[in-house]
Protein backbone atom coordinates (compact mmCIF):
# COMPACT_ATOMS: atom_id res chain seq x y z
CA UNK A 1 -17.70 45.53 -41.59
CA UNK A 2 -19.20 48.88 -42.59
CA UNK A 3 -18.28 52.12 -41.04
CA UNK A 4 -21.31 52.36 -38.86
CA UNK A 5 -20.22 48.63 -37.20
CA UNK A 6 -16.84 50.24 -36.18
CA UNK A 7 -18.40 52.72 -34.72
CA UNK A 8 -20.26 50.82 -32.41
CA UNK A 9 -17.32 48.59 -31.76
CA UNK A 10 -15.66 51.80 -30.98
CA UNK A 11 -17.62 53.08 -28.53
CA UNK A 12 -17.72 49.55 -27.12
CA UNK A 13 -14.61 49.29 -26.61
CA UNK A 14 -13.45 52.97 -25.14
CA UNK A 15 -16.98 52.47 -22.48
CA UNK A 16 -15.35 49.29 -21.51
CA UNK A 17 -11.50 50.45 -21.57
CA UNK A 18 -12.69 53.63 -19.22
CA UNK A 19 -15.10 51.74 -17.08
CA UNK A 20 -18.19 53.68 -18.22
CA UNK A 21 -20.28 50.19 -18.22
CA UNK A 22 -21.34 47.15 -20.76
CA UNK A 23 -23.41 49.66 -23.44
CA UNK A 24 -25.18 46.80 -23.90
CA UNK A 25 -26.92 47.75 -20.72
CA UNK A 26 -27.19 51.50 -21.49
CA UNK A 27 -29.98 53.60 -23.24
CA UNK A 28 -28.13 55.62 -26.40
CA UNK A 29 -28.91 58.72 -28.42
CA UNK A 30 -27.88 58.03 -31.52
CA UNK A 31 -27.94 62.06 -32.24
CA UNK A 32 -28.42 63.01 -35.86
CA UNK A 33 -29.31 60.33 -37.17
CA UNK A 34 -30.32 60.30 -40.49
CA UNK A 35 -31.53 57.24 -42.15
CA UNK A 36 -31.35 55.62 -39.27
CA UNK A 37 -28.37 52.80 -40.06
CA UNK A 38 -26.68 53.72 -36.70
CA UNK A 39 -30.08 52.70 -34.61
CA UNK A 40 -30.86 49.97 -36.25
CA UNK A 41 -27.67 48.41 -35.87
CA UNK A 42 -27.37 49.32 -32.31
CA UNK A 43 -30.99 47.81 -32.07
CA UNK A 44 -30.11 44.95 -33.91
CA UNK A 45 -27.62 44.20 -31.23
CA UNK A 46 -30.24 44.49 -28.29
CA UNK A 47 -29.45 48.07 -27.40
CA UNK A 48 -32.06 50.24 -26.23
CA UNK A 49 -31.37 53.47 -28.65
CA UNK A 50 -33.28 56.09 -30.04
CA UNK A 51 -32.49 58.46 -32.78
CA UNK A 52 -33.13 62.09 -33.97
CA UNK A 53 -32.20 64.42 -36.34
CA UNK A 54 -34.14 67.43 -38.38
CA UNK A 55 -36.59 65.01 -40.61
CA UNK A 56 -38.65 67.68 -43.18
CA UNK A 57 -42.09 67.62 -43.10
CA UNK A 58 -43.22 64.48 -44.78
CA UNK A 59 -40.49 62.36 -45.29
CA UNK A 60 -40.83 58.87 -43.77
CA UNK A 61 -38.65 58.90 -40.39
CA UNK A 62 -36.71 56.10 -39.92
CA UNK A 63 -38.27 53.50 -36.85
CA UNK A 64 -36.92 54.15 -33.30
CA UNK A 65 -36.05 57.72 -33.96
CA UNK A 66 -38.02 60.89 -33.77
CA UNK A 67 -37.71 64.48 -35.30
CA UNK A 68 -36.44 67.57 -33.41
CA UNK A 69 -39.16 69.73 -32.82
CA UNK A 70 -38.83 73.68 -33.59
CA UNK A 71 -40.65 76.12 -31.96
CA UNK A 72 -40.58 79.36 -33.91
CA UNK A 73 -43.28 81.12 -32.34
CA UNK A 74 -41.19 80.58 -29.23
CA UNK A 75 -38.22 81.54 -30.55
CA UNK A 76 -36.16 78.25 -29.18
CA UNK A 77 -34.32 76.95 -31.82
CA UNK A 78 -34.83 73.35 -31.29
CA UNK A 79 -35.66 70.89 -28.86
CA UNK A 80 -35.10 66.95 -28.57
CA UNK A 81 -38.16 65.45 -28.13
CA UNK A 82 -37.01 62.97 -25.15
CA UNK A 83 -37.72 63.98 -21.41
CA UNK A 84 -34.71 65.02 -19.24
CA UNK A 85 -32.38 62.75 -17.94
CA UNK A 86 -33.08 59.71 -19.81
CA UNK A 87 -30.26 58.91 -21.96
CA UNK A 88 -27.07 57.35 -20.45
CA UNK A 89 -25.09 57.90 -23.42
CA UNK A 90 -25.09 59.89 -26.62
CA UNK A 91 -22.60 59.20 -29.77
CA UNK A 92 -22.79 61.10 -33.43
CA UNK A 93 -20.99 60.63 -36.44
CA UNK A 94 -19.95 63.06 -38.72
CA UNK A 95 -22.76 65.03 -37.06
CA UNK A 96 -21.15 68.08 -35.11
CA UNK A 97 -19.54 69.65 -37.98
CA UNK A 98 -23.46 70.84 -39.16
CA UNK A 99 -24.46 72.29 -35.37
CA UNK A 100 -25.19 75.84 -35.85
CA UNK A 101 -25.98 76.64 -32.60
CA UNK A 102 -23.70 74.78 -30.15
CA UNK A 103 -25.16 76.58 -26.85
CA UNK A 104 -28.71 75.96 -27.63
CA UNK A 105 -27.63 72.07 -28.68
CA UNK A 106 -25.31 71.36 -26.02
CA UNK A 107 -28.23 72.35 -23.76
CA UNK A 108 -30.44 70.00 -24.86
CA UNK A 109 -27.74 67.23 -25.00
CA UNK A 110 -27.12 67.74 -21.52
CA UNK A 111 -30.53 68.01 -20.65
CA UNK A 112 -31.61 64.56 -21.68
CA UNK A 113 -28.30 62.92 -20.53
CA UNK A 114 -28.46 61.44 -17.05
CA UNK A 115 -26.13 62.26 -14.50
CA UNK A 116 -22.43 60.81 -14.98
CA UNK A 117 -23.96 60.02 -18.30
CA UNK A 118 -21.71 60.58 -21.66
CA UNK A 119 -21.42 61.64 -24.51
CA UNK A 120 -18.70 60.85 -27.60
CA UNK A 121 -18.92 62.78 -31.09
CA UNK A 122 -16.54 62.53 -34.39
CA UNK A 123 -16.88 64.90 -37.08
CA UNK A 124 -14.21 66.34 -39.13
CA UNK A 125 -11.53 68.89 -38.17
CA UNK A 126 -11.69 72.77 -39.30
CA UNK A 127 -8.49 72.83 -40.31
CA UNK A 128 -9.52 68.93 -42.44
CA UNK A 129 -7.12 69.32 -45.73
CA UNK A 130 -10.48 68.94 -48.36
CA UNK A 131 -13.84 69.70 -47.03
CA UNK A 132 -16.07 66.62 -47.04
CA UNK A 133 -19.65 67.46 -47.99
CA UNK A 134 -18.66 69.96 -51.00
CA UNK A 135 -14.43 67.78 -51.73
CA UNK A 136 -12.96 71.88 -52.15
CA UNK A 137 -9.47 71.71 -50.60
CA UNK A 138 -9.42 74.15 -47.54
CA UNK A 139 -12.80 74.88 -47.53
CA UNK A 140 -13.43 74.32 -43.92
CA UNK A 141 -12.48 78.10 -44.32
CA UNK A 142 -12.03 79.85 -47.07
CA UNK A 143 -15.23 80.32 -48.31
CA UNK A 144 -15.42 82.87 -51.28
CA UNK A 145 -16.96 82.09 -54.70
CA UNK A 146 -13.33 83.03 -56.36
CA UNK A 147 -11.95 80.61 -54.16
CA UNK A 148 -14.63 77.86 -54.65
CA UNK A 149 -14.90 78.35 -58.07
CA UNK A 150 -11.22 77.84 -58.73
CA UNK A 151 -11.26 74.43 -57.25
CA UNK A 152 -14.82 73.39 -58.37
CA UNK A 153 -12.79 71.05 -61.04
CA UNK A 154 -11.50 68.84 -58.64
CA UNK A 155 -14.76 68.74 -56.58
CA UNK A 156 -16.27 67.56 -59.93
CA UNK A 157 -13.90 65.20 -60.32
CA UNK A 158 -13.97 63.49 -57.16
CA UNK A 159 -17.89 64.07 -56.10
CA UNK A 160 -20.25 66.01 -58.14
CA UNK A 161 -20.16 64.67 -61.40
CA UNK A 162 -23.41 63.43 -61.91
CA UNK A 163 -25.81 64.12 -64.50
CA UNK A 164 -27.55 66.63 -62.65
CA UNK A 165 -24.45 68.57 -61.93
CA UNK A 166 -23.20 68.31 -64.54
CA UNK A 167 -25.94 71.18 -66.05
CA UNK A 168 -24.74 73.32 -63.44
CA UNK A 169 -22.17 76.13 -65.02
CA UNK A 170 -19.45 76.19 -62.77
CA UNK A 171 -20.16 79.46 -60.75
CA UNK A 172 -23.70 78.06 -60.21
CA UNK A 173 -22.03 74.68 -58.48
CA UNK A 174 -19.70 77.08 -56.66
CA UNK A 175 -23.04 79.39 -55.65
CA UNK A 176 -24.49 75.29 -54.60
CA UNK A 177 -21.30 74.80 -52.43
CA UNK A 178 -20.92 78.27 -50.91
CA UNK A 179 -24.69 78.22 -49.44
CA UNK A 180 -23.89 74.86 -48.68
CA UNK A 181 -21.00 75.41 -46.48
CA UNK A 182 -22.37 79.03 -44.98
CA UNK A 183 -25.97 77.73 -43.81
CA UNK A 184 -24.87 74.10 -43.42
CA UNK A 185 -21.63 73.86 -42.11
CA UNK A 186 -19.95 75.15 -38.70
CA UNK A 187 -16.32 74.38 -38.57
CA UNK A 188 -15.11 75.86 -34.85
CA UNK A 189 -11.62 75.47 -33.58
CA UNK A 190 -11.29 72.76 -30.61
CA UNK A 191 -10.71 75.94 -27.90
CA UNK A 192 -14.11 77.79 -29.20
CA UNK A 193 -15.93 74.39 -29.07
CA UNK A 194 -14.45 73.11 -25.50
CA UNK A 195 -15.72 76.44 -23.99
CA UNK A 196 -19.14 75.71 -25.04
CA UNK A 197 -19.04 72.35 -23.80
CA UNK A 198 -17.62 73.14 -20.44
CA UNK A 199 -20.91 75.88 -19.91
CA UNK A 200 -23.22 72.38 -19.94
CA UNK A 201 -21.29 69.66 -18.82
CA UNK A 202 -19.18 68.95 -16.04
CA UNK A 203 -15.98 67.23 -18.36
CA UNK A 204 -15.19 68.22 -22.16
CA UNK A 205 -11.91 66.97 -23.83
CA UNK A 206 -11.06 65.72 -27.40
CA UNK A 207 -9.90 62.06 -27.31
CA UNK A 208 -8.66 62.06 -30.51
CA UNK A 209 -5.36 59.22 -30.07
CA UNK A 210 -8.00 56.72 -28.78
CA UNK A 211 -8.92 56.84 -33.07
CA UNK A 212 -5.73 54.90 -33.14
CA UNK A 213 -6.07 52.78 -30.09
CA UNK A 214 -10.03 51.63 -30.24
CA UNK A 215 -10.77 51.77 -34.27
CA UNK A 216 -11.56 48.74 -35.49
CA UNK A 217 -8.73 47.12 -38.32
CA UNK A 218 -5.48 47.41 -38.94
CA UNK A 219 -5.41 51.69 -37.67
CA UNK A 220 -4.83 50.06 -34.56
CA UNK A 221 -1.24 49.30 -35.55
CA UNK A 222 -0.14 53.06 -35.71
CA UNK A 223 -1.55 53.64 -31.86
CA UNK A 224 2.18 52.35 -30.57
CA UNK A 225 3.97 54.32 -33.46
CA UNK A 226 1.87 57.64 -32.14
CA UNK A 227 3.15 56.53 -28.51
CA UNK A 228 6.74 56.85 -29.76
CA UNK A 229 5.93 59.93 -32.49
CA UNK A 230 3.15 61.97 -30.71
CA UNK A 231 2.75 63.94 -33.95
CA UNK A 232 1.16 61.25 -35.71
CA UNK A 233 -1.38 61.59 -33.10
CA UNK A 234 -1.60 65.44 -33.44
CA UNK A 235 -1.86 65.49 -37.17
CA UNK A 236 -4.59 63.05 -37.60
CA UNK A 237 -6.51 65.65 -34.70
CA UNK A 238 -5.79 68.30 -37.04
CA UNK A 239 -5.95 67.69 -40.64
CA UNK A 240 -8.35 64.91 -40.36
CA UNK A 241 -10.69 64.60 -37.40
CA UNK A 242 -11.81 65.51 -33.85
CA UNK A 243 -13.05 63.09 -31.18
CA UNK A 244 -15.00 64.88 -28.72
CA UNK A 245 -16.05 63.69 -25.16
CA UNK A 246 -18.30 64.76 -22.42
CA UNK A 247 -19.46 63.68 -19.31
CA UNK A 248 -22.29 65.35 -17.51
């Protein structure tokens, strides 16, 4: 089972758990989504989703989802191409940690979620021990070619080690990762980010234990030890991931 199954079988089973409805039943955004895996498999299952993301001009978008439209004579950053109210749930992966501009995209979530409608997001912590998209430890925030460039061995190592990159001197890989992580990246503490969601939707909380208690596999196993050792729990919200919910 690949990662995108779990995470259907994850929001599955937390909808069901919380009596938010079979999702079988429910029209889902799958927000940010890419190269489409996520809505085809939800598809696949008989789902009515839809999915967008920022698709460049050109490139062959995915079926079922649709590119964000920009308006930059208008000055509005973005807008998702789907008419208010029509989504009963929306779900990312790994998604939120690129939002730039969470006022302007929190709007526009809420705008096309229906009322009592949700929405559930993962995407790595800011305080995440190695940063994801460029593997520098602590990189979720410090940021400076020094300190880049003093770990850009172990980023090699682990990620960018192939022939292309491998031309690359190593302050022009840490230049690569520093843009990167400054126009790409937005790691905001869970207090900045729940006071942006609580200016659009009527409930915002991080449901990070339910990880533990909803993942498919054998993770499941530590959601009693957490119950006894509540710092398992907290750890895994701070070094590893955040789980966010909203309901509108």
């Amino acid at each position: 089972m690949n990662q995108k199954e779990k995470f259907f079988l994850f929001i599955k089973k937390f909808c069901d758990f919380n009596n938010y409805g079979n999702i079988d039943n429910k029209i889902i955004l799958d927000f940010g989504s890419g190269s489409g895996k996520l809505t085809d498999i939800l598809r696949q299952k008989g789902i009515d989703a839809y999915g967008v993301d920022f698709y460049r001009e050109g490139k062959v978008i995915p079926s079922y989802c649709s590119s964000i439209t920009i308006d930059i004579n208008n000055n509005i950053p973005y807008t998702i191409p789907f008419e208010s109210e029509f989504f009963d749930i929306s779900v990312s992966n790994n998604v939120f940690e690129h939002v730039m501009d969470y006022e302007r995209t929190l709007y526009e979530l809420s705008r096309v979620t229906k009322n009592n409608g949700i929405s559930i997001h993962f995407f790595p912590s800011r305080y995440r021990l190695i940063e994801p998209h460029v593997m520098i430890p602590g990189a979720t925030i410090f940021q400076s070619i020094s300190y880049i460039k003093s770990w850009i061995w172990y980023s090699r190592k682990f990620k960018y080690n192939g022939e292309s990159f491998n031309k690359l001197s190593n302050l022009e890989l840490a230049v690569h990762h520093q843009e990167k992580l400054q126009n790409g990246c937005n790691y905001l503490t869970g207090k900045q980010i729940l006071k942006h969601c609580k200016k659009h939707f009527s409930e915002a909380y991080f449901i990070d234990r339910d990880f533990f208690r909803f993942w498919p596999g054998k993770i499941s196993m530590f959601y009693k030890l957490g119950l006894l050792f509540p710092l398992l729990f907290m750890l895994h919200s701070i070094f590893r991931m955040k789980i966010l919910f909203m309901k509108k």
